[in-house]
N, C-alpha and C. Protein backbone atom coordinates (compact mmCIF):
# COMPACT_ATOMS: atom_id res chain seq x y z
N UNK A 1 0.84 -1.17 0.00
CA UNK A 1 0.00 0.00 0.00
C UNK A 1 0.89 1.24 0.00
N UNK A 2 0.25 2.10 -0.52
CA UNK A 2 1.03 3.34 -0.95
C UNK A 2 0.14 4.64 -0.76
N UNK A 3 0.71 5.83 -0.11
CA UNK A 3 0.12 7.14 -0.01
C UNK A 3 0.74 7.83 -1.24
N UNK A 4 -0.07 9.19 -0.56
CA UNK A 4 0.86 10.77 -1.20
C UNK A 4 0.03 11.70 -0.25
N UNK A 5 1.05 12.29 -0.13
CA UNK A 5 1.40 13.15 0.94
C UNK A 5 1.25 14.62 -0.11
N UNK A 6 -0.03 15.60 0.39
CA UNK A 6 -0.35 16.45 -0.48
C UNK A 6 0.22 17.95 0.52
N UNK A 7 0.77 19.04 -0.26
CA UNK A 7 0.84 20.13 -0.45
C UNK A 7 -0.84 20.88 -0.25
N UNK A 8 -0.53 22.15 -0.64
CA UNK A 8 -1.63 22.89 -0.91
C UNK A 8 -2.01 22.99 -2.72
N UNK A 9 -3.31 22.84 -2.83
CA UNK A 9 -3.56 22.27 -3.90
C UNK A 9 -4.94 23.11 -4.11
N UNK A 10 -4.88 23.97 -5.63
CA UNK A 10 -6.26 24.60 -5.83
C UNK A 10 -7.62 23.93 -6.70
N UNK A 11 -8.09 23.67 -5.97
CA UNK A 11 -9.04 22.84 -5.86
C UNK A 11 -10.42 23.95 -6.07
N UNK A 12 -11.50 23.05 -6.34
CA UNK A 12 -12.91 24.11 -5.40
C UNK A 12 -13.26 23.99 -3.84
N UNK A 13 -12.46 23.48 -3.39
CA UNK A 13 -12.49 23.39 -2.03
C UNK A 13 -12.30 24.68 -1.69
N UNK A 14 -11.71 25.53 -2.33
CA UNK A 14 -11.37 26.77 -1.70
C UNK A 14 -12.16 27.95 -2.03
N UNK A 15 -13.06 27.50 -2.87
CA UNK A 15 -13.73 28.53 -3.33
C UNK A 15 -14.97 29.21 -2.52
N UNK A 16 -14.76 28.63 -1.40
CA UNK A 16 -15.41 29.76 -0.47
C UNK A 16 -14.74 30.88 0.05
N UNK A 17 -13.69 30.96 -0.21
CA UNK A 17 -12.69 32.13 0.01
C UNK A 17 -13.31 33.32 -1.12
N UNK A 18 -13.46 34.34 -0.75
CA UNK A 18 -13.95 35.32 -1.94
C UNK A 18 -12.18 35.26 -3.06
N UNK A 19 -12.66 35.72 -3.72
CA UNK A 19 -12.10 35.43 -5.20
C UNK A 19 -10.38 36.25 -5.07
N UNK A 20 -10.43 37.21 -4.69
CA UNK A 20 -9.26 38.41 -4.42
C UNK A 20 -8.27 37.69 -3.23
N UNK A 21 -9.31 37.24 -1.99
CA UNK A 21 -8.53 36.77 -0.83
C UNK A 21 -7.70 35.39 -1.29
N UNK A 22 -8.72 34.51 -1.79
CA UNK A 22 -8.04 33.45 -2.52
C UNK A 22 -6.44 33.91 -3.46
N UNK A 23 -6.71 34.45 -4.17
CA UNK A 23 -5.82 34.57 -5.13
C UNK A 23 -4.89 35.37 -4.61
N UNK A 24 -4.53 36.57 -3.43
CA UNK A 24 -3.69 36.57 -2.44
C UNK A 24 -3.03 35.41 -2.12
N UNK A 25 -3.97 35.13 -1.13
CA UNK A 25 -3.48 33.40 -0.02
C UNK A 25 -2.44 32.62 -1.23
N UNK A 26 -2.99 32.37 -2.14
CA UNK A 26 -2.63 31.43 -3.41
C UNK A 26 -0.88 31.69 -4.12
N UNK A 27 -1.22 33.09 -3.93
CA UNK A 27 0.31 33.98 -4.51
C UNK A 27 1.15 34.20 -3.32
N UNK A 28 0.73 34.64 -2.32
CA UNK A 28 2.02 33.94 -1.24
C UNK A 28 2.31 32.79 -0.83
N UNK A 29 1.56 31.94 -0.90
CA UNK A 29 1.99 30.56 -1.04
C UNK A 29 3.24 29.77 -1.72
N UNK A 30 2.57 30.61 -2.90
CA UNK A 30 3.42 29.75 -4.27
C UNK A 30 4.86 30.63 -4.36
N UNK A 31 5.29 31.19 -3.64
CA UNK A 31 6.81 32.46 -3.54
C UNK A 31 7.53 31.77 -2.84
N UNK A 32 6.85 30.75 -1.50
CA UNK A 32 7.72 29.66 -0.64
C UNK A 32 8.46 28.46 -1.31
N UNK A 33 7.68 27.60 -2.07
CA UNK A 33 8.31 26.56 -2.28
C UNK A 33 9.21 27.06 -3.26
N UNK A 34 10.30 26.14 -4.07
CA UNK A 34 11.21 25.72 -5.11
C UNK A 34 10.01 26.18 -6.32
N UNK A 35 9.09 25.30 -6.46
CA UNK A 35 8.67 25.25 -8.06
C UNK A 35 6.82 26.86 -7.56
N UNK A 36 7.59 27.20 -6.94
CA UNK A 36 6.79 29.15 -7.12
C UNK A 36 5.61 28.75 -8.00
N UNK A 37 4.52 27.83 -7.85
CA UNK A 37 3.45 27.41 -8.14
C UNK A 37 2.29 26.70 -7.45
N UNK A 38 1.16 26.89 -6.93
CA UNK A 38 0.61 25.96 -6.39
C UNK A 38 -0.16 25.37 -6.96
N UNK A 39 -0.42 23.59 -6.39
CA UNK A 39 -0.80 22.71 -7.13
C UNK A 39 -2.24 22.32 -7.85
N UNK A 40 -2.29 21.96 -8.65
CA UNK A 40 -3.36 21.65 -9.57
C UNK A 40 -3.71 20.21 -9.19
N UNK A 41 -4.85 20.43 -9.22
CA UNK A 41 -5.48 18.75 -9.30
C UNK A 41 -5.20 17.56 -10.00
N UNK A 42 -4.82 18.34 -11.87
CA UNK A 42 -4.11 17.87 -12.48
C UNK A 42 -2.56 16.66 -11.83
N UNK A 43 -1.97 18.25 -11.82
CA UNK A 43 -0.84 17.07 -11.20
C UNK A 43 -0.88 16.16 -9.68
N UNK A 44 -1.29 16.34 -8.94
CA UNK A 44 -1.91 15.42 -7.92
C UNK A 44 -2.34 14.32 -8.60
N UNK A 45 -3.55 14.17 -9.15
CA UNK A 45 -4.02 12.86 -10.04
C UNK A 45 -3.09 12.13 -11.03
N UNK A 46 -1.85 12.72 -11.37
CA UNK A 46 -0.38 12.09 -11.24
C UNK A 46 0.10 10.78 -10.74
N UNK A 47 0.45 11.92 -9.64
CA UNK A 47 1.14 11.28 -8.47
C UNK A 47 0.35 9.88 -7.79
N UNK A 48 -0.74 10.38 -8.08
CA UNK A 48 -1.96 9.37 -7.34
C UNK A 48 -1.71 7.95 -8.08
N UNK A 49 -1.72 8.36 -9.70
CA UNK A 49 -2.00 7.16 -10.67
C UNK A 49 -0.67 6.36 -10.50
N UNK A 50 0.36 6.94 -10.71
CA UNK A 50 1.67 6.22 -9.94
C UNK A 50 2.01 5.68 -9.04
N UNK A 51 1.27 5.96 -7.57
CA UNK A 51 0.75 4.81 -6.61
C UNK A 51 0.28 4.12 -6.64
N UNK A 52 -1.06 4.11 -7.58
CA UNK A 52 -1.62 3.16 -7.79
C UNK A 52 -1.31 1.65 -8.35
N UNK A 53 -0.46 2.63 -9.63
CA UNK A 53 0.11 1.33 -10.90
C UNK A 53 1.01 0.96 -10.41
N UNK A 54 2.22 1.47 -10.23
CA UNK A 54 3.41 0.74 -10.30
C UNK A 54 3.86 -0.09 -9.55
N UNK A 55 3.72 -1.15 -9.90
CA UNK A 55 3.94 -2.43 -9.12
C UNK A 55 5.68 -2.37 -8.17
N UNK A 56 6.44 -1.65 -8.69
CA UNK A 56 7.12 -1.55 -7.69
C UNK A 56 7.94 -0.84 -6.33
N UNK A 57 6.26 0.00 -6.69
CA UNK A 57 6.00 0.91 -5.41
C UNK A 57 5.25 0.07 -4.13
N UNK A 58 5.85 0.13 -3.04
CA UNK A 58 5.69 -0.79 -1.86
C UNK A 58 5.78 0.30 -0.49
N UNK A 59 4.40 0.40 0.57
CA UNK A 59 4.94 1.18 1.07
C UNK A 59 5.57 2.73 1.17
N UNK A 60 5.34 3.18 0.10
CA UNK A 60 5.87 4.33 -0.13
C UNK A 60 5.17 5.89 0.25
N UNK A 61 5.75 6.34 0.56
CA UNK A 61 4.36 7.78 0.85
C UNK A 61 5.39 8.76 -0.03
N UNK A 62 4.73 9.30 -1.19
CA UNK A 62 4.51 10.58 -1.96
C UNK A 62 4.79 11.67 -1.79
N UNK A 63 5.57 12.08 -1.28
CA UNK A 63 5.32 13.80 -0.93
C UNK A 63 5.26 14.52 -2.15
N UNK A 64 4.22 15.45 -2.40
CA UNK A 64 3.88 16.23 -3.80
C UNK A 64 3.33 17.69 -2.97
N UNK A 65 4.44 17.92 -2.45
CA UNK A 65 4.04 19.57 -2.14
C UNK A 65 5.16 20.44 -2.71
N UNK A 66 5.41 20.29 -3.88
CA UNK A 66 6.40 21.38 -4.67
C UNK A 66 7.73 21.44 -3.97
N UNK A 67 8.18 20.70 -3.04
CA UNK A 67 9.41 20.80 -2.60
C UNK A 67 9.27 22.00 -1.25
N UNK A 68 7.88 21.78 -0.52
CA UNK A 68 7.73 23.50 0.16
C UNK A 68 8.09 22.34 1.85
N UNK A 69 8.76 21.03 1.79
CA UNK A 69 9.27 20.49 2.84
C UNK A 69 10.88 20.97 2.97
N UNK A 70 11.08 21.51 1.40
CA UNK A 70 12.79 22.13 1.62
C UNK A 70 12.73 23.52 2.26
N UNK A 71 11.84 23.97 2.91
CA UNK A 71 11.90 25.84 2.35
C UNK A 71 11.93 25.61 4.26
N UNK A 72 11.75 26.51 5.31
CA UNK A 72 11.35 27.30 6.42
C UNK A 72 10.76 29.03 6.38
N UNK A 73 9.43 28.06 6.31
CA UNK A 73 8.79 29.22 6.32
C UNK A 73 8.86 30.22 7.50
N UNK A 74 8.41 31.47 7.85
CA UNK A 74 9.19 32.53 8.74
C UNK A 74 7.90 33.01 9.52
């Protein structure tokens, strides 16, 4: 069995945030990690399908948060 270990990811989950505040929150976010983007569902459903398939994934947990486990945030 296999995880993934998710980041912040824009989803409609967030869309109760009014539209401006969101897209703030969203843009300082994405200035922390390495890849200065936050994640799409798209690529999550990736990462996911690669746990799923590959038979010689065992155990493994995913981390797919843009590399924002390298950064210290302040």
């Amino acid at each position: 069995m296999n995880a993934v270990s998710l980041g912040l990811v824009d989803t409609p989950w967030w869309s109760g945030l009014p539209a401006e505040v969101r897209r703030e929150y969203f843009a300082e976010a994405a200035a922390a990690p390495p890849v200065r983007h936050v994640a799409t569902a798209h690529e999550i459903a990736g990462t996911v399908a690669l746990a799923a398939t590959n038979t010689n994934l065992t155990g493994t947990v995913l981390e797919t948060d843009g590399g924002a486990r390298l950064v210290t945030l302040v």
